[in-house]
PDB file of N, CA and C in Angstrom:
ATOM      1  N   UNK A   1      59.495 -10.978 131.123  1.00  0.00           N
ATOM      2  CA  UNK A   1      60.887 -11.154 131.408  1.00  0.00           C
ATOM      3  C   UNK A   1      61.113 -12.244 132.447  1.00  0.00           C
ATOM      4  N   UNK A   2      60.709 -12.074 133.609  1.00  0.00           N
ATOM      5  CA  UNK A   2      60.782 -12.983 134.847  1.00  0.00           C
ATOM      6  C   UNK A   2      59.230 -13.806 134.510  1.00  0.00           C
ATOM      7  N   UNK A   3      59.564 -15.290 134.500  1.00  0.00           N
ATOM      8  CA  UNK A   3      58.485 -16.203 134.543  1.00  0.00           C
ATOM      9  C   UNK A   3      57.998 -16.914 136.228  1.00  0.00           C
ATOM     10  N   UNK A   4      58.641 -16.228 137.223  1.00  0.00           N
ATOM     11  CA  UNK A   4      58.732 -16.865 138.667  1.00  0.00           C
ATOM     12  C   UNK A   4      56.998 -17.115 138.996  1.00  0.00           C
ATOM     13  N   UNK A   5      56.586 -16.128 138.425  1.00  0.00           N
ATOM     14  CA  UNK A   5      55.080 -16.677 139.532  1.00  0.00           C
ATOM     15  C   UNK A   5      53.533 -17.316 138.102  1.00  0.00           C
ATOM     16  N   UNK A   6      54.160 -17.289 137.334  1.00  0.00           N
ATOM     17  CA  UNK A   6      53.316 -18.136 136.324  1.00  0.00           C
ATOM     18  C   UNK A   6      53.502 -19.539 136.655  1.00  0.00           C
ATOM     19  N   UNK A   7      52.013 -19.800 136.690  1.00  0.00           N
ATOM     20  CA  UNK A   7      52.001 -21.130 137.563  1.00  0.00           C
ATOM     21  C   UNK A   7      51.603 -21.687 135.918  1.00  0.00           C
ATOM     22  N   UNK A   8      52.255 -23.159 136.065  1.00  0.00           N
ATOM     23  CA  UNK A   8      51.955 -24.164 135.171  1.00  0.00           C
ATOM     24  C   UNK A   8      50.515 -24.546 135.145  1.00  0.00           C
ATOM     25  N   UNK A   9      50.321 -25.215 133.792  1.00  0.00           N
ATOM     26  CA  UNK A   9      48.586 -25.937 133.921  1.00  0.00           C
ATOM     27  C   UNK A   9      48.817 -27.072 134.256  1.00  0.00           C
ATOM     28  N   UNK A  10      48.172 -27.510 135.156  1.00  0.00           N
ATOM     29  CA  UNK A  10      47.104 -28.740 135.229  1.00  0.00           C
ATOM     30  C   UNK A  10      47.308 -29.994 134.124  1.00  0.00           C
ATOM     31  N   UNK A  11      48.125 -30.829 134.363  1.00  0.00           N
ATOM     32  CA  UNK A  11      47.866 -31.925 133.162  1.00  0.00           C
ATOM     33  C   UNK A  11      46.964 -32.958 133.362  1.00  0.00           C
ATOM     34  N   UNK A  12      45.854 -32.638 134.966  1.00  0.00           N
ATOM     35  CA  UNK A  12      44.742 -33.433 135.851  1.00  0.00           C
ATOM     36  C   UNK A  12      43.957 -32.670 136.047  1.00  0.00           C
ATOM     37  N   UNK A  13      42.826 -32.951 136.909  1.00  0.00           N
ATOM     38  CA  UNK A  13      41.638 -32.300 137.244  1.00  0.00           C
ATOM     39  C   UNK A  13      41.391 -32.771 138.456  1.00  0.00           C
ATOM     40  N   UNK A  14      41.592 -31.139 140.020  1.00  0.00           N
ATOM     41  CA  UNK A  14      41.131 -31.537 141.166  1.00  0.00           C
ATOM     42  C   UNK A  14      39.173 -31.973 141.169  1.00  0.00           C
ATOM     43  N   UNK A  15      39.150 -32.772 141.628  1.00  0.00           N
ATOM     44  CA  UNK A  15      37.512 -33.060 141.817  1.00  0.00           C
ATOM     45  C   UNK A  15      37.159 -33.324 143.288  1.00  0.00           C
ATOM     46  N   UNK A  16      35.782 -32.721 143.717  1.00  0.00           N
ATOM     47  CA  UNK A  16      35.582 -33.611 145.011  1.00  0.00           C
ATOM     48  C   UNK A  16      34.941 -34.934 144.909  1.00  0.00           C
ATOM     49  N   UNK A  17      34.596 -34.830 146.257  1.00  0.00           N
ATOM     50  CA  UNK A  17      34.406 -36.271 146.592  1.00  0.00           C
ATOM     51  C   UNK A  17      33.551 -36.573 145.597  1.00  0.00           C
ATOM     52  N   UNK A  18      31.878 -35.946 145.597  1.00  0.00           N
ATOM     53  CA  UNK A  18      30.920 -36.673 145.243  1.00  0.00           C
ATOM     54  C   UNK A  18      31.470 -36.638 143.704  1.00  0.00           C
ATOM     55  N   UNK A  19      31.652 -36.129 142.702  1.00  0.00           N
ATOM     56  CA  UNK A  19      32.286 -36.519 141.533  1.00  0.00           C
ATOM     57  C   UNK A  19      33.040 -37.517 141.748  1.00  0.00           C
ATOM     58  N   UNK A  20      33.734 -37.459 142.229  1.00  0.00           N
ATOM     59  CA  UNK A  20      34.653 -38.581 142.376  1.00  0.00           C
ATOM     60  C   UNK A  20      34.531 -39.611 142.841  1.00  0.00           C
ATOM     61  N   UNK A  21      33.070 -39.959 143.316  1.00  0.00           N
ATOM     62  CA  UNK A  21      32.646 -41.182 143.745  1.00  0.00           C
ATOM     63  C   UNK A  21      31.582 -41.531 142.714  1.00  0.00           C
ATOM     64  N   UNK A  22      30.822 -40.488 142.208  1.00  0.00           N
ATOM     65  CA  UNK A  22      30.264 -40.681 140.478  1.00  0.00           C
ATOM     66  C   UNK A  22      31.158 -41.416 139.871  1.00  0.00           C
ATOM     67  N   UNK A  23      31.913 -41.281 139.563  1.00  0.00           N
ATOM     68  CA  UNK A  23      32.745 -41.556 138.490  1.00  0.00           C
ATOM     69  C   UNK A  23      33.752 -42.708 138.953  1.00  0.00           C
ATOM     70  N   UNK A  24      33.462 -43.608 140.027  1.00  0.00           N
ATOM     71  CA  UNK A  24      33.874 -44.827 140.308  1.00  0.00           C
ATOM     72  C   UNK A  24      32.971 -46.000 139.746  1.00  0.00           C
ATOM     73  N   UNK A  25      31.948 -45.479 139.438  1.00  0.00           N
ATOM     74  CA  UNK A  25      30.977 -46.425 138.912  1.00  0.00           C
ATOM     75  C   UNK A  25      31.314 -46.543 137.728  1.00  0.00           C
ATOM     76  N   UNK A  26      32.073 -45.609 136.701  1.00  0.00           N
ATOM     77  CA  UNK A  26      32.104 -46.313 135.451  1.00  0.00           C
ATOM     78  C   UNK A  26      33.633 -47.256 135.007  1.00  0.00           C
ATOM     79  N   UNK A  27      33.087 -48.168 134.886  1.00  0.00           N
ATOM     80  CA  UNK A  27      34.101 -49.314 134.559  1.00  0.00           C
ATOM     81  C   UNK A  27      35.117 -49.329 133.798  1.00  0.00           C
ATOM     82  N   UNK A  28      35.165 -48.116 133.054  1.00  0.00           N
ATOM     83  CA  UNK A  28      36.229 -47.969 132.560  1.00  0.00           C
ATOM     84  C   UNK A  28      37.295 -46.899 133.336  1.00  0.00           C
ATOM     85  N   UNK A  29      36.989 -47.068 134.667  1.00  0.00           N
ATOM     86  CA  UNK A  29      37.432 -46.093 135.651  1.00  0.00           C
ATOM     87  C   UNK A  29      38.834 -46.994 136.489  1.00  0.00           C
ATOM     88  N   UNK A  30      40.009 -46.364 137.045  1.00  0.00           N
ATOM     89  CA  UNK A  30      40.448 -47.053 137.580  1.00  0.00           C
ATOM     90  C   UNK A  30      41.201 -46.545 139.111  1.00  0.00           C
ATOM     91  N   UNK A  31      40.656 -46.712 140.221  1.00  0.00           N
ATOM     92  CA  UNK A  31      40.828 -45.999 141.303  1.00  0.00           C
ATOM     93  C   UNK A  31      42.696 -46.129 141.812  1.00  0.00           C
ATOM     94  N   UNK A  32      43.267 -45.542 142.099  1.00  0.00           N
ATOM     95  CA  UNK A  32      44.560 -45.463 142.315  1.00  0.00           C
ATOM     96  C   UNK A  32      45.273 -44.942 143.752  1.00  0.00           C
ATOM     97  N   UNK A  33      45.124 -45.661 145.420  1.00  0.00           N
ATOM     98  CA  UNK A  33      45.440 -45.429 146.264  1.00  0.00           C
ATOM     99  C   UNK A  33      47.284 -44.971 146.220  1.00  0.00           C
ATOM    100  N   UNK A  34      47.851 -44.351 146.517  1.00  0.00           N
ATOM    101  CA  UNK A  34      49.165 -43.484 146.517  1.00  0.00           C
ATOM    102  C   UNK A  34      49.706 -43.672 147.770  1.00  0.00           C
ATOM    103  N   UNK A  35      48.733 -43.893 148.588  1.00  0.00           N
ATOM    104  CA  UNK A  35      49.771 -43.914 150.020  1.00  0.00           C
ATOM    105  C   UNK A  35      50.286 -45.267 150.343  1.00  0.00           C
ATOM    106  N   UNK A  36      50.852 -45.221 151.618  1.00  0.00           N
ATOM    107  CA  UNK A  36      51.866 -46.171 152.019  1.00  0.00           C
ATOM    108  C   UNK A  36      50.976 -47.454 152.023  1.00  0.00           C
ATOM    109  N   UNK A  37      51.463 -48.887 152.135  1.00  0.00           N
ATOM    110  CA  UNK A  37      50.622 -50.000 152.156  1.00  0.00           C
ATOM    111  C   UNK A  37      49.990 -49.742 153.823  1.00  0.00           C
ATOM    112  N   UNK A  38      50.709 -49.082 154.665  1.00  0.00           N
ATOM    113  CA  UNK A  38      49.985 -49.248 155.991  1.00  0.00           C
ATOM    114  C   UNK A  38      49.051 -48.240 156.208  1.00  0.00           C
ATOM    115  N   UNK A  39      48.893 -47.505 155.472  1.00  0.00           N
ATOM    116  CA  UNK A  39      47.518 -46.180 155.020  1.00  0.00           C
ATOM    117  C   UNK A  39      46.398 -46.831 154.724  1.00  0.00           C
ATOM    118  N   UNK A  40      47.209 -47.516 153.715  1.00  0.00           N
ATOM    119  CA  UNK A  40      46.217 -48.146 152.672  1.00  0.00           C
ATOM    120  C   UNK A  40      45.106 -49.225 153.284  1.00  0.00           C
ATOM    121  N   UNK A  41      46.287 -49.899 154.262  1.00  0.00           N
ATOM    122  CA  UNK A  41      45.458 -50.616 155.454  1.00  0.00           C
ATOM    123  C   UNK A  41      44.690 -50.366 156.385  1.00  0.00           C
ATOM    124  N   UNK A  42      44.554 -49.198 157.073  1.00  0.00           N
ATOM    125  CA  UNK A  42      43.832 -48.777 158.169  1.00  0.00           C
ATOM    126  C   UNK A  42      42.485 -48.289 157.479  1.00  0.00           C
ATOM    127  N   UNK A  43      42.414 -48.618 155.775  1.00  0.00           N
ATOM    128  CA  UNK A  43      41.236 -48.125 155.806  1.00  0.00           C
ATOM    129  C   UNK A  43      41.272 -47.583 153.763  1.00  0.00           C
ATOM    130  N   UNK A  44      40.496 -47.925 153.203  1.00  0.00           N
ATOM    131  CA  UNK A  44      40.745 -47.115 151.942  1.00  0.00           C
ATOM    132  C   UNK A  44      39.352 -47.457 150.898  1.00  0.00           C
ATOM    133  N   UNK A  45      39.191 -46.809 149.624  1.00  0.00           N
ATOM    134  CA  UNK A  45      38.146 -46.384 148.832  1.00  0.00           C
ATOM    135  C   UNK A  45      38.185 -48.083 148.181  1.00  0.00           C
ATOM    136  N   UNK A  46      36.442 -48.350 148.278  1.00  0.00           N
ATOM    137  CA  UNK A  46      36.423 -49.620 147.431  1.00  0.00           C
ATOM    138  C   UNK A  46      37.120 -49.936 146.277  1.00  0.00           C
ATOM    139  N   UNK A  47      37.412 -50.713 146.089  1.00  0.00           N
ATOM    140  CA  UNK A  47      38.222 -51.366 144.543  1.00  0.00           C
ATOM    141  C   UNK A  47      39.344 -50.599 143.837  1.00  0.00           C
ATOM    142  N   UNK A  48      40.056 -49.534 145.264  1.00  0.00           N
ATOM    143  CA  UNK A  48      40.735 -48.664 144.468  1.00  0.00           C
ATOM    144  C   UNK A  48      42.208 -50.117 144.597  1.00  0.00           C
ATOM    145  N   UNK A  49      43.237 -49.458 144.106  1.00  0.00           N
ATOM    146  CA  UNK A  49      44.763 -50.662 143.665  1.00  0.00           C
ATOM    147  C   UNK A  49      45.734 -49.173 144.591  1.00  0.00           C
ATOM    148  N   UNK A  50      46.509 -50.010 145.181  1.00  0.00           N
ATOM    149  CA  UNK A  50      47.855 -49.217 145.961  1.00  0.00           C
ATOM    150  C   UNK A  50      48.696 -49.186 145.816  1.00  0.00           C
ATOM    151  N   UNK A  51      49.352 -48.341 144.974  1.00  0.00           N
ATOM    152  CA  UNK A  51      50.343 -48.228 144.634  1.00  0.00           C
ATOM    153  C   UNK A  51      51.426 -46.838 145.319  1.00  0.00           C
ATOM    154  N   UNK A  52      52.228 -47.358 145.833  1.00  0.00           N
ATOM    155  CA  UNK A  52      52.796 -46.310 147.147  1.00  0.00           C
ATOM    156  C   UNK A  52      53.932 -45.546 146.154  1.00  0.00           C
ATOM    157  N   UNK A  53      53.431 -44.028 145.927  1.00  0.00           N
ATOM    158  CA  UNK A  53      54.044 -43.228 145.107  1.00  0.00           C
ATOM    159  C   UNK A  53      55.706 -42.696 145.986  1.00  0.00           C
ATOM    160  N   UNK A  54      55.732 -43.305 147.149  1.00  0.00           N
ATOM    161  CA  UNK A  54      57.420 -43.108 147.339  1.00  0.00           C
ATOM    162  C   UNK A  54      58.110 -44.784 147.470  1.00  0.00           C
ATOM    163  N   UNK A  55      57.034 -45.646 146.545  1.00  0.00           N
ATOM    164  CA  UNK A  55      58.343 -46.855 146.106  1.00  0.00           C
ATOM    165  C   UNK A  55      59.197 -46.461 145.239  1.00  0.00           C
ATOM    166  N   UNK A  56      60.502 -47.009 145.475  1.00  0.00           N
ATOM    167  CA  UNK A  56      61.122 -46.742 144.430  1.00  0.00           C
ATOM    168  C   UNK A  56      60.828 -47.686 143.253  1.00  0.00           C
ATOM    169  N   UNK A  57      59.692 -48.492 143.164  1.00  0.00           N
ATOM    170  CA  UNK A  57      59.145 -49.151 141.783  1.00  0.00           C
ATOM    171  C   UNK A  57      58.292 -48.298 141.762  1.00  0.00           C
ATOM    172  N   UNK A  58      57.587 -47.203 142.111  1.00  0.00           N
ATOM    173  CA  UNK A  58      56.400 -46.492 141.861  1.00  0.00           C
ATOM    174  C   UNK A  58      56.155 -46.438 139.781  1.00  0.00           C
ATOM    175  N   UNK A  59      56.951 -45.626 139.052  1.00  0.00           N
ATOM    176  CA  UNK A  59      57.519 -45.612 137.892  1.00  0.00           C
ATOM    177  C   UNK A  59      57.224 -46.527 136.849  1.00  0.00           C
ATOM    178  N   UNK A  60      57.616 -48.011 137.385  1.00  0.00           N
ATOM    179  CA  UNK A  60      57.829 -48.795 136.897  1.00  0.00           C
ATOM    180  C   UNK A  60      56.074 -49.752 137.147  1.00  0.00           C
ATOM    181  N   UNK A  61      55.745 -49.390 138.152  1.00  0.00           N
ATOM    182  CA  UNK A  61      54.210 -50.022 138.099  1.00  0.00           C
ATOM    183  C   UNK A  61      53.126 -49.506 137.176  1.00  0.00           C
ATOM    184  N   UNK A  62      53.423 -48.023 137.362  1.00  0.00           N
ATOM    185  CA  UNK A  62      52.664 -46.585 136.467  1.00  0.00           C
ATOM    186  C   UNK A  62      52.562 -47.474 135.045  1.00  0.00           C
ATOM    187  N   UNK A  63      53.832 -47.469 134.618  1.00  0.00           N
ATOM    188  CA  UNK A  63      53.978 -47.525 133.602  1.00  0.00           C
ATOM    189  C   UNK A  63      53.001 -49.124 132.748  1.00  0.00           C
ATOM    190  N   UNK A  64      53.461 -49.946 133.400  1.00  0.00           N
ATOM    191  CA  UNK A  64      52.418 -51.073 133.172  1.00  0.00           C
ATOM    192  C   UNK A  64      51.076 -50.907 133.415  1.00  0.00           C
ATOM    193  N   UNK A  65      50.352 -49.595 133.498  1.00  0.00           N
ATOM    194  CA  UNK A  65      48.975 -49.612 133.410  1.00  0.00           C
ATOM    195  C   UNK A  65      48.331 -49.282 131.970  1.00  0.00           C
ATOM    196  N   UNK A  66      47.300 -49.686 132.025  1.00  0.00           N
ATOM    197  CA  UNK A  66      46.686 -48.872 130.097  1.00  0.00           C
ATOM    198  C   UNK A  66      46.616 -47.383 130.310  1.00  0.00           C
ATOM    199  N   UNK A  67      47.076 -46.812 128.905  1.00  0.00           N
ATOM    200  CA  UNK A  67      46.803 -45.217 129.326  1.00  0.00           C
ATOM    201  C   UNK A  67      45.431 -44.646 129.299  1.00  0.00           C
ATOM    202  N   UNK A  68      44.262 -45.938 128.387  1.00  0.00           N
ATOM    203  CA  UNK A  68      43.619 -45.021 127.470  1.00  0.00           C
ATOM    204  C   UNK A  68      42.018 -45.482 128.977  1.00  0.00           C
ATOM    205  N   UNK A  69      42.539 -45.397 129.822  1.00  0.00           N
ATOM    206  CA  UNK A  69      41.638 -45.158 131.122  1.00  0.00           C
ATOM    207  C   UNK A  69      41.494 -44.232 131.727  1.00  0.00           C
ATOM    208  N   UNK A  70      40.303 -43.857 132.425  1.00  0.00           N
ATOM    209  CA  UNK A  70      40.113 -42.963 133.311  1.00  0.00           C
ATOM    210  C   UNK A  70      40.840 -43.329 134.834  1.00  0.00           C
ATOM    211  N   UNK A  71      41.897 -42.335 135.186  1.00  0.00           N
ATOM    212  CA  UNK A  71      42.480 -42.581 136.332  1.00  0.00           C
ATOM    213  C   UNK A  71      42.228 -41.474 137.745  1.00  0.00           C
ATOM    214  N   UNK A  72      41.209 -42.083 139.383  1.00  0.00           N
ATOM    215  CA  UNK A  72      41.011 -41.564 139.567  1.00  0.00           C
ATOM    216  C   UNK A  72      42.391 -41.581 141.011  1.00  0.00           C
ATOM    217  N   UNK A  73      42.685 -40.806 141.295  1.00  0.00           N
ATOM    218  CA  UNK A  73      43.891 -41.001 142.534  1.00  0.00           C
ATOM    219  C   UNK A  73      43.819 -40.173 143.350  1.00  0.00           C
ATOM    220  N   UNK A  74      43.568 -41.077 144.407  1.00  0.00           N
ATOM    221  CA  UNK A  74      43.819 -40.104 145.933  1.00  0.00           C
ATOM    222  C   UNK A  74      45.026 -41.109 147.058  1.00  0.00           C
ATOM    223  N   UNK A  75      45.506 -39.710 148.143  1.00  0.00           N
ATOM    224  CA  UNK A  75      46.117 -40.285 149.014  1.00  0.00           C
ATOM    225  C   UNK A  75      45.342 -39.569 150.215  1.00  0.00           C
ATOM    226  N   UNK A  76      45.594 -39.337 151.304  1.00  0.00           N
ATOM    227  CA  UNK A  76      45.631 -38.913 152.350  1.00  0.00           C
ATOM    228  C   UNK A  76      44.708 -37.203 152.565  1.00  0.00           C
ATOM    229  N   UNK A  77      45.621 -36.459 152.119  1.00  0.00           N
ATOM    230  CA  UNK A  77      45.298 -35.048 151.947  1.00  0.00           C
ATOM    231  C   UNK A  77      44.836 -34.487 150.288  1.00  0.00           C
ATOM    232  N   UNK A  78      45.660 -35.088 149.473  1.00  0.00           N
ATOM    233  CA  UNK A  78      45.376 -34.414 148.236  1.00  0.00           C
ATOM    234  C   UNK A  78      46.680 -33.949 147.373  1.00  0.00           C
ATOM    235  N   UNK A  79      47.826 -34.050 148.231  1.00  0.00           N
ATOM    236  CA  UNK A  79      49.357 -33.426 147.696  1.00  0.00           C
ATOM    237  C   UNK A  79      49.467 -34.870 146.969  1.00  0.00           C
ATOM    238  N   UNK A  80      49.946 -35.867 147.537  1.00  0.00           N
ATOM    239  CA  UNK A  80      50.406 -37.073 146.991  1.00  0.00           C
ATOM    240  C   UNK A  80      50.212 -37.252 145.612  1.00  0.00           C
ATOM    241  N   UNK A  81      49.191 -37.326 145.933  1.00  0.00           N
ATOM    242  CA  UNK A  81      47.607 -37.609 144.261  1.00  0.00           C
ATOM    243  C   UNK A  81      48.024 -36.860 143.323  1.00  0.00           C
ATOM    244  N   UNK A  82      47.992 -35.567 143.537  1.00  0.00           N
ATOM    245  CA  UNK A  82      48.360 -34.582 142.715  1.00  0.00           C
ATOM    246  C   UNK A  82      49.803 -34.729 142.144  1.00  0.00           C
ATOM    247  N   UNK A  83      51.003 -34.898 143.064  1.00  0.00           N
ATOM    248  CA  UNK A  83      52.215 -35.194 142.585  1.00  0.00           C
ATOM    249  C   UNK A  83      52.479 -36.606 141.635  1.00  0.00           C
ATOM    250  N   UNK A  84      51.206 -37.751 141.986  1.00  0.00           N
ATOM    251  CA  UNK A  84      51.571 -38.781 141.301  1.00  0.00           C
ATOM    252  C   UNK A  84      50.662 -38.568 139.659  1.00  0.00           C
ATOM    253  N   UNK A  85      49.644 -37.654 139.896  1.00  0.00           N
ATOM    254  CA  UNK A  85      48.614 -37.238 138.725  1.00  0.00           C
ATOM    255  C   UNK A  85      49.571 -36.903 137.706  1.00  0.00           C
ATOM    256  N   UNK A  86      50.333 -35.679 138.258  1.00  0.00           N
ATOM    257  CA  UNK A  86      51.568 -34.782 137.412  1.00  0.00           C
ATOM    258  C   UNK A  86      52.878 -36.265 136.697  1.00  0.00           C
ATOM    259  N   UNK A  87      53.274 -36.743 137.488  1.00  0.00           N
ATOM    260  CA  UNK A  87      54.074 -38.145 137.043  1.00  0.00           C
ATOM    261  C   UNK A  87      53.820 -38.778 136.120  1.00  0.00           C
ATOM    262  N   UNK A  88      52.127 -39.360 136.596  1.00  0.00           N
ATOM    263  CA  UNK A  88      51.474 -40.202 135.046  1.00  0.00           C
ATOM    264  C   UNK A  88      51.004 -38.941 133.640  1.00  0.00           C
ATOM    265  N   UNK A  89      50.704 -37.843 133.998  1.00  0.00           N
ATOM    266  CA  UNK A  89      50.612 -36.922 132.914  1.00  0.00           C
ATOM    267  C   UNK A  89      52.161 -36.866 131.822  1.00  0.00           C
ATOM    268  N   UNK A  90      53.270 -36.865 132.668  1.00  0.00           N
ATOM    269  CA  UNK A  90      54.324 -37.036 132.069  1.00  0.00           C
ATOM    270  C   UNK A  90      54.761 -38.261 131.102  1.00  0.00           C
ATOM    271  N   UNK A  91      54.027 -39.092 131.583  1.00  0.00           N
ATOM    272  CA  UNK A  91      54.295 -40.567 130.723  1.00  0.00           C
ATOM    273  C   UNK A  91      53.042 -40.747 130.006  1.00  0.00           C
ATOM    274  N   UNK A  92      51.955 -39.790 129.806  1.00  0.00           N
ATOM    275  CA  UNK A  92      51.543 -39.840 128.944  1.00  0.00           C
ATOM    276  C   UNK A  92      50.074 -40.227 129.443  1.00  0.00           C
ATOM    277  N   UNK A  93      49.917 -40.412 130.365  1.00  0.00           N
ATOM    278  CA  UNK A  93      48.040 -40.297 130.913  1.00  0.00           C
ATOM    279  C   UNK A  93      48.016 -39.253 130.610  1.00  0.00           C
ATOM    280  N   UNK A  94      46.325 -39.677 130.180  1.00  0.00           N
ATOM    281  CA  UNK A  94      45.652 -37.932 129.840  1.00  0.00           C
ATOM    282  C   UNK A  94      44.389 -37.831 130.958  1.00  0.00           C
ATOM    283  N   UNK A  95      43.798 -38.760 130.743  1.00  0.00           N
ATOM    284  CA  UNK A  95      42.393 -38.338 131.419  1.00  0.00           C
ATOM    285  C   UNK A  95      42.534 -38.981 133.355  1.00  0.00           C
ATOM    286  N   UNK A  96      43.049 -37.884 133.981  1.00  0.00           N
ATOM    287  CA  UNK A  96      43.385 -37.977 135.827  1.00  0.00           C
ATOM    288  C   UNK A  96      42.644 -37.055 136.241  1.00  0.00           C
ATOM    289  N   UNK A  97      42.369 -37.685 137.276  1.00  0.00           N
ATOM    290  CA  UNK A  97      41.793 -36.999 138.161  1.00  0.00           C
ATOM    291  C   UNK A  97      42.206 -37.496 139.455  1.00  0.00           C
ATOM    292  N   UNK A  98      42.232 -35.936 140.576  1.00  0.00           N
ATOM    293  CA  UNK A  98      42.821 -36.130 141.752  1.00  0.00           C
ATOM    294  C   UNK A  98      41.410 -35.733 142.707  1.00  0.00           C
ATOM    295  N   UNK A  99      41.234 -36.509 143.462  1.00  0.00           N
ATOM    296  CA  UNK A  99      40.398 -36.253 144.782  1.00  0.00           C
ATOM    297  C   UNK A  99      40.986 -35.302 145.618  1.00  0.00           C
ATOM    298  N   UNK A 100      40.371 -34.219 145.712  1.00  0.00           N
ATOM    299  CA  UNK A 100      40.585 -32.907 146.522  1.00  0.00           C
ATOM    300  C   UNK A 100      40.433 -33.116 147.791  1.00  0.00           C
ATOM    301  N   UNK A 101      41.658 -32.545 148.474  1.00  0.00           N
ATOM    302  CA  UNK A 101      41.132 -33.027 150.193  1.00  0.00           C
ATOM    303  C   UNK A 101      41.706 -34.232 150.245  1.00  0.00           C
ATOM    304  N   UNK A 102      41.760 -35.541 149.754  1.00  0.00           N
ATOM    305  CA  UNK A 102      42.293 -36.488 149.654  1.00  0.00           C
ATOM    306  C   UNK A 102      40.903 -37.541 150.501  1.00  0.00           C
ATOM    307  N   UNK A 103      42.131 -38.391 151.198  1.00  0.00           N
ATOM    308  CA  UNK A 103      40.712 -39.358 151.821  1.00  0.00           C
ATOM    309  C   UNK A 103      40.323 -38.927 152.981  1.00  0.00           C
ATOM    310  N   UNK A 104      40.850 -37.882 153.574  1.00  0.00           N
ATOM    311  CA  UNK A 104      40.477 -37.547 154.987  1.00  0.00           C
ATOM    312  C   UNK A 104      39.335 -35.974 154.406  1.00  0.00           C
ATOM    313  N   UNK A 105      39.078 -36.198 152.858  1.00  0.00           N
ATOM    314  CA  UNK A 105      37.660 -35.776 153.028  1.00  0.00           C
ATOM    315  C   UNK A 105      36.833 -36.532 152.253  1.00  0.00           C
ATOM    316  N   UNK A 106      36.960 -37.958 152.898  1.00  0.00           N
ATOM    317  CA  UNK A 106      35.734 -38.855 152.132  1.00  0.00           C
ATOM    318  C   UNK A 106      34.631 -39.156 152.487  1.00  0.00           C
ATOM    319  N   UNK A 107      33.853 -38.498 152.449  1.00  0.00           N
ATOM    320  CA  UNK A 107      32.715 -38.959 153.206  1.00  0.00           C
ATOM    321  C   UNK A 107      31.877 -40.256 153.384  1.00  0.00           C
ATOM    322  N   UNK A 108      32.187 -41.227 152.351  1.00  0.00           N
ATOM    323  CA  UNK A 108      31.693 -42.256 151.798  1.00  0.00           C
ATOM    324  C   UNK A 108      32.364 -43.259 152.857  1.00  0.00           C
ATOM    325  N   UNK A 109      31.466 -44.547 152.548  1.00  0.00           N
ATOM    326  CA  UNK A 109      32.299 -45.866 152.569  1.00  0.00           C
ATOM    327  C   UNK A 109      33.522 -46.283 152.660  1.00  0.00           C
ATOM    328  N   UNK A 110      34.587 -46.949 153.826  1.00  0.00           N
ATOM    329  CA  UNK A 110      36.019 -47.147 153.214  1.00  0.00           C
ATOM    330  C   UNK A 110      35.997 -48.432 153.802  1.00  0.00           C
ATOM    331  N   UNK A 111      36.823 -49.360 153.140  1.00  0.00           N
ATOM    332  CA  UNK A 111      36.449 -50.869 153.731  1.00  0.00           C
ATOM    333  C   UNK A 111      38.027 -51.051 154.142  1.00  0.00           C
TER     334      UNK A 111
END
């Protein structure tokens, strides 16, 4: 009767880090920074692209990417990523993945 606490699925996949740094190596991979350009600056994941999910072009950049890629996206904590994962699932990405924890649990490299 009441649907209030049925949680929706997943149209992404949380992953940690080390998966998620596996899976930067394959080239058909495409890393997707979410936070602000001055986030993005103090520090961020090799060869990932920044695209700041509260532009108001956010939408309109999404959309000019190929779908038929592996998309991996992190911001900060892990909310961002996830909210922009859910966005591109809507327009039709299938294969996302969100870095759990975000970048403040990266253990790796950030240039």
């Amino acid at each position: 009767m009441f649907d209030f606490f049925k949680t929706k699925p997943k149209n992404y996949e949380d992953i940690p880090s080390g998966v998620f740094h596996e899976l930067m190596l394959n080239p058909a991979t495409v890393i997707l920074d979410v936070r602000t350009s001055g986030e993005n600056q103090s520090g961020k994941i090799r060869n990932s692209k920044n695209l700041d999910i509260m532009s108001r072009d956010f939408k309109l950049k999404i959309n000019e990417l190929p779908k038929d890629k592996t998309y991996l996206v992190y911001c900060r904590s892990g909310n961002r990523s996830a909210q922009a994962c859910e966005i591109m699932a809507e327009m039709g990405f299938k294969n996302l993945k969100n870095l759990s924890g975000g970048i403040m649990r990266w253990p790796f490299e950030l240039v």
